[in-house]
Protein backbone atom coordinates (compact mmCIF):
# COMPACT_ATOMS: atom_id res chain seq x y z
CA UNK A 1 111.17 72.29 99.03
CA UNK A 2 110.52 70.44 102.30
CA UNK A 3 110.58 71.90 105.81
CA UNK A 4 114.69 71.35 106.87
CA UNK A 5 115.94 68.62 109.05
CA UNK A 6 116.59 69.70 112.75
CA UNK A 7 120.04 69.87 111.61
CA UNK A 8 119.61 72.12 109.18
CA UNK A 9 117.00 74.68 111.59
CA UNK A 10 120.54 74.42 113.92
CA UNK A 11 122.65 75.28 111.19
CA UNK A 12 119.59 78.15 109.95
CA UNK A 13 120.11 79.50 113.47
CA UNK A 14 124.04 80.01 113.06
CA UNK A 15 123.18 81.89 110.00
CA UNK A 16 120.13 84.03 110.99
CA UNK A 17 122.28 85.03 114.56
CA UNK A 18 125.21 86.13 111.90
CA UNK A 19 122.71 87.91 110.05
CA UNK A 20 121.50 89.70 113.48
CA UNK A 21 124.80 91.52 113.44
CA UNK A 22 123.92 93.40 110.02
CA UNK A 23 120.65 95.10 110.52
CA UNK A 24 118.93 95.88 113.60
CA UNK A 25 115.88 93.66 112.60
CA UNK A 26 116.48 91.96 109.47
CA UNK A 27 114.30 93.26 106.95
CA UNK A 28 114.10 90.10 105.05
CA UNK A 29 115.62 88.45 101.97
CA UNK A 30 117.07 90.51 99.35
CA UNK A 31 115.19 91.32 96.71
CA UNK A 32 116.30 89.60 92.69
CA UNK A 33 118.37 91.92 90.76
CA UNK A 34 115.81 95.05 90.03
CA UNK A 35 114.77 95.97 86.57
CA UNK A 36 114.12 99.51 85.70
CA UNK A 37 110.96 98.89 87.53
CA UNK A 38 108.46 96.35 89.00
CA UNK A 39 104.74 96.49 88.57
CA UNK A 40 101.80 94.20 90.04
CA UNK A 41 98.82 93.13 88.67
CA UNK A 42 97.11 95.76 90.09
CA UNK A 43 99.52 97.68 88.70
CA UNK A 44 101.57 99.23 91.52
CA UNK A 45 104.83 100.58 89.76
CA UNK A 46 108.56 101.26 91.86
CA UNK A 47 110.80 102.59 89.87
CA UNK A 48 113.69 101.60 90.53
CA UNK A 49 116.18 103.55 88.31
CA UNK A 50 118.69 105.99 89.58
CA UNK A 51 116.59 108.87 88.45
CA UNK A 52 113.88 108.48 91.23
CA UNK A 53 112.34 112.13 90.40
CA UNK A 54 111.66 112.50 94.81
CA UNK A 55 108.65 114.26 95.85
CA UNK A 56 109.58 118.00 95.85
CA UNK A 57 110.27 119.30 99.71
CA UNK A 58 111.12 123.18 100.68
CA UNK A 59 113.13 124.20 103.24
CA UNK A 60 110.96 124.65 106.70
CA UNK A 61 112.33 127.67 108.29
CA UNK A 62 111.46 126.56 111.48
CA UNK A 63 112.90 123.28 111.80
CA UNK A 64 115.83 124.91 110.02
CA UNK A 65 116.85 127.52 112.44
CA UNK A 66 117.44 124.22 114.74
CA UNK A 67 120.07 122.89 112.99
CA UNK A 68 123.21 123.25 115.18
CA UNK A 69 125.86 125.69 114.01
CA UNK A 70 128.28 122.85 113.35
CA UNK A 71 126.59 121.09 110.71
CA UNK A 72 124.78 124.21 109.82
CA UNK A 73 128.86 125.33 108.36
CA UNK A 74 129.61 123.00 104.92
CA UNK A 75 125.56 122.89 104.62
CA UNK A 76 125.08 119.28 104.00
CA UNK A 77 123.50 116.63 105.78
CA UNK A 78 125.55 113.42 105.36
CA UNK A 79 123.63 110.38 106.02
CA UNK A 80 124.75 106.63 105.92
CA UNK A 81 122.26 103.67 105.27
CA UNK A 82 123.34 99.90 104.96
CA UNK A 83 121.80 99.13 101.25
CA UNK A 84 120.68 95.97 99.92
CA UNK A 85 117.11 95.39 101.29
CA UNK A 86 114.47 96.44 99.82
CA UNK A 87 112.23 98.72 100.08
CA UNK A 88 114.48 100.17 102.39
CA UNK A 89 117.26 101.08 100.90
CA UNK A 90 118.70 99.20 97.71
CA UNK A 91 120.97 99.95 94.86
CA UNK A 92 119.42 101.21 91.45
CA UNK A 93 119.62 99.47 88.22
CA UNK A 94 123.32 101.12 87.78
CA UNK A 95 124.18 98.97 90.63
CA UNK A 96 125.54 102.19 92.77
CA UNK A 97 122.94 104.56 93.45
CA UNK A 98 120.97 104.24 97.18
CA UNK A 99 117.44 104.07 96.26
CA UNK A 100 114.53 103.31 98.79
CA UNK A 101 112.20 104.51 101.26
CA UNK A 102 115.30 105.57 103.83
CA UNK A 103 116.84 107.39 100.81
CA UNK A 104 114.01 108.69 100.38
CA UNK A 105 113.40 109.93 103.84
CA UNK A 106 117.39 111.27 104.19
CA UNK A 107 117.17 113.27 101.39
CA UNK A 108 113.29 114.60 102.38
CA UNK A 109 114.59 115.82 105.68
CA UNK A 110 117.77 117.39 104.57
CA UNK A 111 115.54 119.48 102.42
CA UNK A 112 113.17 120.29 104.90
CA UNK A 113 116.22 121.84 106.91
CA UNK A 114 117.60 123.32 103.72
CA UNK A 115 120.69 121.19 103.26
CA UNK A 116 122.05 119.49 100.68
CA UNK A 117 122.09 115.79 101.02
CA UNK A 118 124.72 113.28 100.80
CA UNK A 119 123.55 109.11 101.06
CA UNK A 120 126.33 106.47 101.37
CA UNK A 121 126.76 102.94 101.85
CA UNK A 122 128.21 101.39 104.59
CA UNK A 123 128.32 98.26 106.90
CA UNK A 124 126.04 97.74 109.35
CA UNK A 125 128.71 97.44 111.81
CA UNK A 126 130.56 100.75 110.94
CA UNK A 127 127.99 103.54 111.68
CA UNK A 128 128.17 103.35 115.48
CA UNK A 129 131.43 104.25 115.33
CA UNK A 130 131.29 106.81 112.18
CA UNK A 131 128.26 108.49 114.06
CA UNK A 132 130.13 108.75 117.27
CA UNK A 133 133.18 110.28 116.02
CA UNK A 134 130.52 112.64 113.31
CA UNK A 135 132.22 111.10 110.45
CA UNK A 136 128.83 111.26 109.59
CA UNK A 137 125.80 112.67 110.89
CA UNK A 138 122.85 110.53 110.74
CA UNK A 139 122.04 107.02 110.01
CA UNK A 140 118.29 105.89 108.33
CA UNK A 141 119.27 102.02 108.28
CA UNK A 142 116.20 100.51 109.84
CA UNK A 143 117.88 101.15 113.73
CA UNK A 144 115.46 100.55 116.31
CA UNK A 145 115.35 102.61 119.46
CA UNK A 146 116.80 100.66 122.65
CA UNK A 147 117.81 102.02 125.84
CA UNK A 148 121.78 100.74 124.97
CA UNK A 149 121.69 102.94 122.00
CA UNK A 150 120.48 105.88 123.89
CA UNK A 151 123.10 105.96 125.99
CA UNK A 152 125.26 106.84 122.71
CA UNK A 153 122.46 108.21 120.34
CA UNK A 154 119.90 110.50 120.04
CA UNK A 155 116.76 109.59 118.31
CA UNK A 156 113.74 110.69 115.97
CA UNK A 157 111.49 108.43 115.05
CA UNK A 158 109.42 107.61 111.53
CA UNK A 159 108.43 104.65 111.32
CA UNK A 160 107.04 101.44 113.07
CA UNK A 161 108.66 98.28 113.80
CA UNK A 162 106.16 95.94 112.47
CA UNK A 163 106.12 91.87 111.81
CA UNK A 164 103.91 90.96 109.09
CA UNK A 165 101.77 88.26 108.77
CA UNK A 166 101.18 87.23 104.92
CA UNK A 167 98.98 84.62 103.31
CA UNK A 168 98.47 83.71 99.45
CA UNK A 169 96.12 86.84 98.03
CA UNK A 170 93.20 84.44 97.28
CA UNK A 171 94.15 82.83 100.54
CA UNK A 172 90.74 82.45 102.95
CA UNK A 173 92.44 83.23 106.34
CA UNK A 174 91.10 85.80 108.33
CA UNK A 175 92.80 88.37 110.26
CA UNK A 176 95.50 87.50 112.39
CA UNK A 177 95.85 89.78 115.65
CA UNK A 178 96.12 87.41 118.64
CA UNK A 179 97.80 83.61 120.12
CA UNK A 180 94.39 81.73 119.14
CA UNK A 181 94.40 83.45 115.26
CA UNK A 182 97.62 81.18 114.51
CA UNK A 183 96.41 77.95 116.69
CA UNK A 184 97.05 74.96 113.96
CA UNK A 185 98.17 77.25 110.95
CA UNK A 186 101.51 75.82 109.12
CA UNK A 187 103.37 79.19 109.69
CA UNK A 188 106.87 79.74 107.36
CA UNK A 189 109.34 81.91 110.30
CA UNK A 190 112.94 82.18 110.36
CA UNK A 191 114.66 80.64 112.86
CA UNK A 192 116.36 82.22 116.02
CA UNK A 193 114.71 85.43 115.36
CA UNK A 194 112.65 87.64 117.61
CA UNK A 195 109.36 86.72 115.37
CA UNK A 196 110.09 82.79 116.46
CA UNK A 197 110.34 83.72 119.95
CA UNK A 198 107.16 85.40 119.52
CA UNK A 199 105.46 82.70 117.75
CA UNK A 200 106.63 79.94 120.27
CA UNK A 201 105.15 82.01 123.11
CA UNK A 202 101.82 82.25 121.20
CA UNK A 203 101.78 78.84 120.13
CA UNK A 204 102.28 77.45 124.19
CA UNK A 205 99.71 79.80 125.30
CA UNK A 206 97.60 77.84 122.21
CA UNK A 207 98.82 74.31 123.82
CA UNK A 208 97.54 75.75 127.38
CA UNK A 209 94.48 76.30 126.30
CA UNK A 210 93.95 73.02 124.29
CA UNK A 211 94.26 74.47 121.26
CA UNK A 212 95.83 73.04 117.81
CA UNK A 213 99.72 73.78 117.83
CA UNK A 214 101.21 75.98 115.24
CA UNK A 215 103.20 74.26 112.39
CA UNK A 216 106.56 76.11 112.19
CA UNK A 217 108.29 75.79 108.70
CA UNK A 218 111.89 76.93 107.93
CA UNK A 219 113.76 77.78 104.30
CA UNK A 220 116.68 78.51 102.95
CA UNK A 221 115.76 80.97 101.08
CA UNK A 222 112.93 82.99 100.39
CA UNK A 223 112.06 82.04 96.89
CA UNK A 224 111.63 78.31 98.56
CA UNK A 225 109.33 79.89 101.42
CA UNK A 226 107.25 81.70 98.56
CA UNK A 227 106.78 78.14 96.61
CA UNK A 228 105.52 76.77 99.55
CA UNK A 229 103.07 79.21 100.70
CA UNK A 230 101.82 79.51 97.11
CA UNK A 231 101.63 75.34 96.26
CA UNK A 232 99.77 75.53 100.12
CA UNK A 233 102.28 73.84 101.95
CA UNK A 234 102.47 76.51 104.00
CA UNK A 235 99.04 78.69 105.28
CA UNK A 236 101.52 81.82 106.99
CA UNK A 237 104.65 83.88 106.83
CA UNK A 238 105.50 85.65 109.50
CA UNK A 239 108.29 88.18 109.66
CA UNK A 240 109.99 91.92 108.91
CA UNK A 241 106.97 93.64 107.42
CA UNK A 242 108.60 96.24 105.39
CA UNK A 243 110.03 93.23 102.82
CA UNK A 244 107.04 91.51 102.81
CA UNK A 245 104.67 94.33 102.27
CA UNK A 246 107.26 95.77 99.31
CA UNK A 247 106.67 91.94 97.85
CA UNK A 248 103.24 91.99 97.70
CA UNK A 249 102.86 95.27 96.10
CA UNK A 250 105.04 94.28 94.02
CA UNK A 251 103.97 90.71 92.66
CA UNK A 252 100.20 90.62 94.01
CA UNK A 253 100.79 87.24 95.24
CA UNK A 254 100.76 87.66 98.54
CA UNK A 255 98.16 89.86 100.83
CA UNK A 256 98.63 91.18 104.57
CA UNK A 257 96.62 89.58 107.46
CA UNK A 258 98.04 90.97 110.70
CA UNK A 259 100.34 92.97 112.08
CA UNK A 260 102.15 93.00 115.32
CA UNK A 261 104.92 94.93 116.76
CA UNK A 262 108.41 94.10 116.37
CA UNK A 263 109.03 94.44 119.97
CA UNK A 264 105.99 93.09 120.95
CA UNK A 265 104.59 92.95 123.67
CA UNK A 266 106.54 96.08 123.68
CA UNK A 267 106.74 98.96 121.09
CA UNK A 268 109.25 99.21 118.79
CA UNK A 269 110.03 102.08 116.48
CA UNK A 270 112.47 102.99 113.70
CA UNK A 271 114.31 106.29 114.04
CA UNK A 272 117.03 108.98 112.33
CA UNK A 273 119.63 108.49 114.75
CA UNK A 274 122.33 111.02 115.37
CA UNK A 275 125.40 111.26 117.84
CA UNK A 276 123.97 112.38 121.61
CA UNK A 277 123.66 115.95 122.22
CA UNK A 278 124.89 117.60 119.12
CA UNK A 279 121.26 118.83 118.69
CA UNK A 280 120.45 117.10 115.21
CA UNK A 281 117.86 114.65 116.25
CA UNK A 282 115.69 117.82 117.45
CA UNK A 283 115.81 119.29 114.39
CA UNK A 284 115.22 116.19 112.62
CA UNK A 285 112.01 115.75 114.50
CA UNK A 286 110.81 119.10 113.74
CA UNK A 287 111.29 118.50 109.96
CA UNK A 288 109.88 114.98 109.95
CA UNK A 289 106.86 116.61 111.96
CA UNK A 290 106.85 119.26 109.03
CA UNK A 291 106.98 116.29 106.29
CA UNK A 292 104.11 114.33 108.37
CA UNK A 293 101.95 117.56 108.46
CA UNK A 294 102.48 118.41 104.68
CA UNK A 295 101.47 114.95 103.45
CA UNK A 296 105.52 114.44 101.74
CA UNK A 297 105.79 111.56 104.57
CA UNK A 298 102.92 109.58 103.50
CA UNK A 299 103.82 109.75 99.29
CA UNK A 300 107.22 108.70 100.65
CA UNK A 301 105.55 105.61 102.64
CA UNK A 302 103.16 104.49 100.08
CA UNK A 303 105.71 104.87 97.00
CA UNK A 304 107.52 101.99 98.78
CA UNK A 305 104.37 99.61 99.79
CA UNK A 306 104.74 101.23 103.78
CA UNK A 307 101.77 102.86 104.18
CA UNK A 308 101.35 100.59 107.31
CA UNK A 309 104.47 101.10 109.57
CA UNK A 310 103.12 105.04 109.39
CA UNK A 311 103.35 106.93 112.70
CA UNK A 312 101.42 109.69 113.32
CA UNK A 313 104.05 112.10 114.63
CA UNK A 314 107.94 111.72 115.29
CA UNK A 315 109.14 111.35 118.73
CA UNK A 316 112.25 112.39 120.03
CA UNK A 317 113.94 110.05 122.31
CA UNK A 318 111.38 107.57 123.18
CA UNK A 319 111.12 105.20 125.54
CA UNK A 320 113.57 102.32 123.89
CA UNK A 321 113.31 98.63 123.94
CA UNK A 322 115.14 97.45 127.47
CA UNK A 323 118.22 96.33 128.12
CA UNK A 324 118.69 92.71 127.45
């Protein structure tokens, strides 16, 4: 499929800004409809049945003793996640059960703080609000720190924001790390998201400095992007790096070339996020310190294809992207 019409980029940016409202940094296009599991050439398995046989976790008495009292009385952890993009958080092969690396994640540090754990769907737009009123207690739905949310949430953090850049596997491009590394590469992005912004910026520091311009592609869809970075109309994607890593482990198609921050030139990092003050997110960060130090956290990351959004020990309450 060709790159679209300026038309069709304006109506692409409609879409993508609807999009915006139902993750905090879209983690790509939805995966097909998951058999009982997917393997690669190089034979990396998920399994993606409802019986997902988790990494065993024991309760860390330290990091349990800081659960607060509230939540501490019906002993379970109740934790919502939006669903839907892998590796994430997606529904099984029964087409109801929350699978994925948040899932994952909930259920590891519920354990670690010896409760029982209870996942459940919802809208992106609906856990503000559920948080806030502790219709439920946590939410592990790819939610970025900002200063706006601190001002209602508190955070712990487990993961980095990263953009991915992806070529074909047998693809000869070098690593990508800087403005020059994408000068006069045809580069597939989606339109009006933070990863364009980034990539314009690049490419007029590339024009400054007399180099080639970047080629920006846009698709309607992703299977349309991966024909044309396959066939080699395309040399680049560039977006969400959880999706895109979880697709090349997957299929072996495609391999990783760079990585860059999602809030470049800022940082940008994922985080369990709880209501403010209620005293969760410090215990959360003790038992995702306790999962980091025991080696759980890093089977959890690499099960999914994550290994490289790893952080090497939760923060609580870090410093947040700004204010727009």
């Amino acid at each position: 499929m060709a790159p679209k019409t300026k038309l069709a980029a304006v109506v692409a940016l409609a879409i993508s800004a609807l999009l915006g409202l139902a993750a905090c940094a879209d983690p790509g296009a939805s995966a097909a409809a998951p058999s009982s599991s997917a393997t690669n050439s190089a034979g990396k398995t998920f399994n993606l049945s409802p019986e997902q046989d988790r990494f065993k976790v024991s309760a860390d008495p330290a990091a349990a003793a800081l659960v607060p009292e509230a939540i501490k009385a019906d002993g379970k952890l109740t934790v919502v996640t939006t669903g839907g993009a892998a590796p994430l958080s997606l529904f099984a092969t029964d087409n109801k059960t929350l699978i994925g690396s948040e899932v994952d994640i909930a259920y590891a540090v519920g354990e670690s703080l010896g409760l029982d754990v209870d996942v459940l769907p919802v809208a992106w737009a609906d856990w503000p609000l559920g948080i806030e009123s502790s219709k439920y207690e946590a939410v592990l739905s790819n939610v970025t720190v900002t200063e706006a949310r601190k001002e209602k949430f508190d955070f712990a953090t487990y993961r980095n924001d990263l953009l991915g850049f992806y070529a074909k596997s047998d693809s000869g491009i070098g690593e990508i790390k800087e403005a020059k590394d994408v000068a006069g590469k045809k580069i597939i992005v989606g339109s009006g998201t933070n990863q364009e912004a980034i990539l314009v910026r690049w490419d007029e520091e590339n024009k400054k400095n007399g180099l080639a311009p970047v080629e920006f592609q846009y698709y309607d869809d992703d299977s349309a992007s991966g024909l044309a970075l396959q066939s080699g109309r395309a040399d680049l994607t560039f977006g969400p790096n959880a999706a895109a890593a979880y697709k090349a482990a997957q299929d072996g198609k495609t391999k990783q070339v760079g990585t860059l921050n999602g809030g470049w030139p800022l940082t940008a990092q994922i985080a369990f996020t709880t209501k403010k003050g209620n005293g969760l997110a410090v215990a959360a960060q003790a038992a995702l310190n306790h999962l980091i130090d025991d080696g759980t956290y890093a089977k959890i990351l690499d099960r999914w294809g994550l290994s490289s959004e790893a952080i090497q020990k939760s923060e609580l309450n870090p410093a947040g992207l700004p204010k727009k």
